[in-house]
C-alpha atoms as a PDB file:
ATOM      1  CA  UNK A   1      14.988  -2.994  28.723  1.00  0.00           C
ATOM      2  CA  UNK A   2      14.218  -5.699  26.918  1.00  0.00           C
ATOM      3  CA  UNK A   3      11.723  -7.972  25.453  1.00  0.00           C
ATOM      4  CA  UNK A   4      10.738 -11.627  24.406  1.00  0.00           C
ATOM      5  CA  UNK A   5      10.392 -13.118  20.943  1.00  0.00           C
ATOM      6  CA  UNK A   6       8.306 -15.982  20.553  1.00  0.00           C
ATOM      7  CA  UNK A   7       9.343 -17.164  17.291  1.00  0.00           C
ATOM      8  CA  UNK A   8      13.345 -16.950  17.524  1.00  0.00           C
ATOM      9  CA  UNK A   9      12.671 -17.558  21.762  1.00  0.00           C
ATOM     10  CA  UNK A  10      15.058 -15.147  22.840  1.00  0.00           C
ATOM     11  CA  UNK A  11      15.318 -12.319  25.104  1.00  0.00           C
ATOM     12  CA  UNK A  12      16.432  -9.042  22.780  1.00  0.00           C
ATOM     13  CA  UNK A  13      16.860  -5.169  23.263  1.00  0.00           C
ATOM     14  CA  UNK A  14      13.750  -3.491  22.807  1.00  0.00           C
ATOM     15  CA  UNK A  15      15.411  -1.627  19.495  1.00  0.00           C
ATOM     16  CA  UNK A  16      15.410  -4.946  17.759  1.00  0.00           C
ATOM     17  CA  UNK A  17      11.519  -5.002  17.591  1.00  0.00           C
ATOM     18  CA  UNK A  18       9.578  -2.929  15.141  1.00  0.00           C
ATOM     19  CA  UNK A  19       6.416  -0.411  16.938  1.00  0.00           C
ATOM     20  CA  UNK A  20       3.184  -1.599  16.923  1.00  0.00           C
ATOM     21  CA  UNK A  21       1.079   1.213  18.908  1.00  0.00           C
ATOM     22  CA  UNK A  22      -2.019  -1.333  18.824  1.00  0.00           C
ATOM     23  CA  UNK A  23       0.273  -3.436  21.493  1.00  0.00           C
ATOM     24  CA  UNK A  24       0.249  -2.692  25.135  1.00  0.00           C
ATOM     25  CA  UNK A  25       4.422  -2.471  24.916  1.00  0.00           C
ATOM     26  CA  UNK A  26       4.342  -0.513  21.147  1.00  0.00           C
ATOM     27  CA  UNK A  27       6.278  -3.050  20.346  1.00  0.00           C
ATOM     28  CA  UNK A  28       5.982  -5.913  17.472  1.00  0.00           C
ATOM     29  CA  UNK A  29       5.274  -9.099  18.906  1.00  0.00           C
ATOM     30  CA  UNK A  30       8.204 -10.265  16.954  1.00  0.00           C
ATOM     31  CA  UNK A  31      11.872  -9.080  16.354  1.00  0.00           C
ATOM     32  CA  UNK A  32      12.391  -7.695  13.405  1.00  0.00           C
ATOM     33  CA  UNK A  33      14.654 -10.619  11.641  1.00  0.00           C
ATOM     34  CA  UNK A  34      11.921 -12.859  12.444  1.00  0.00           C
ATOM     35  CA  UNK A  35       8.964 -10.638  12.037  1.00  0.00           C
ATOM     36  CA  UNK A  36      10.858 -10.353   7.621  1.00  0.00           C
ATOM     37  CA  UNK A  37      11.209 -13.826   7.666  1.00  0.00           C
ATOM     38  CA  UNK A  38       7.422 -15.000   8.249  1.00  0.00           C
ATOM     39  CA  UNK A  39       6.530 -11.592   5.661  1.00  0.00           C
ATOM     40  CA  UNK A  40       8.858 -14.173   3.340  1.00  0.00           C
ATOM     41  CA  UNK A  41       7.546 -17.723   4.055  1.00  0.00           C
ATOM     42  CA  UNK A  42       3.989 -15.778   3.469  1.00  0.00           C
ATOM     43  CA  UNK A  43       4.807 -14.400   0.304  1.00  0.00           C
ATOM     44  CA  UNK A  44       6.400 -17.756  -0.623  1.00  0.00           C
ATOM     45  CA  UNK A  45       3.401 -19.099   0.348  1.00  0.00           C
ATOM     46  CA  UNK A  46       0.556 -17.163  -1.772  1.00  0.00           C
ATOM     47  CA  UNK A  47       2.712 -17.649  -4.760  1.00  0.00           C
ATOM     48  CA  UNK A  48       2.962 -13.509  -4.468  1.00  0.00           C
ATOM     49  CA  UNK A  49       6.992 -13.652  -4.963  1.00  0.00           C
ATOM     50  CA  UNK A  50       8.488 -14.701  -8.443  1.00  0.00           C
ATOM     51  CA  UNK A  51      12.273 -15.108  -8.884  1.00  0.00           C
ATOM     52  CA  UNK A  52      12.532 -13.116  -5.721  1.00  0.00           C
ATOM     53  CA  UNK A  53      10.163 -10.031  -6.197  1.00  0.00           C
ATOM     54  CA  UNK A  54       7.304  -9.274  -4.902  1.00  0.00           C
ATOM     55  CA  UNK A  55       4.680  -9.724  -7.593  1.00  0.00           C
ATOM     56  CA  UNK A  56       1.110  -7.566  -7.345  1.00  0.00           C
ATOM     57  CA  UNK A  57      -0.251  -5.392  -9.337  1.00  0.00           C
ATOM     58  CA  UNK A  58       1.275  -2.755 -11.325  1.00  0.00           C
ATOM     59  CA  UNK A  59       2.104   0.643 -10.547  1.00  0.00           C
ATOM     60  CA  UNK A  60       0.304   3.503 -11.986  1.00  0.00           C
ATOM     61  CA  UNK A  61       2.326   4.762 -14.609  1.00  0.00           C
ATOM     62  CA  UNK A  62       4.981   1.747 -14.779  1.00  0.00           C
ATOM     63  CA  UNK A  63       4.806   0.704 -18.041  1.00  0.00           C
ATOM     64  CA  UNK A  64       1.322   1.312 -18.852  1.00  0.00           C
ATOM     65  CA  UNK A  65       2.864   3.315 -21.866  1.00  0.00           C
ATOM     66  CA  UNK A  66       1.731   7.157 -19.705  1.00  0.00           C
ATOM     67  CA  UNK A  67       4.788   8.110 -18.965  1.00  0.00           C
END
């Protein structure tokens, strides 16, 4: 089988999409190459990437000086 993605607009095998249970299909409305890219161009976006990491907040215990 196979399924429509609206970003890249191409018909792909269903294993290309990621599972989203919430969707009629479980499948991500978007392929997975497309679905990392617009997680990118977000992060890009809210400044939340810095000389390409993701930046948030700390981890417990990662260099807090606890370990």
């Amino acid at each position: 089988m196979s399924k429509w993605c609206p970003s890249c607009e191409r018909e792909l095998a269903e294993a290309e999409f990621g599972r989203n249970e919430s969707l009629s299909d479980g499948l991500a409305a978007y392929c997975k190459p497309c679905y990392a890219r617009k997680i990118k161009e977000s992060r890009i976006r809210t400044g939340r990437v810095k000389a390409g990491r993701v930046v948030g907040r700390p981890r417990k215990g990662v260099g807090d000086g606890q370990g």
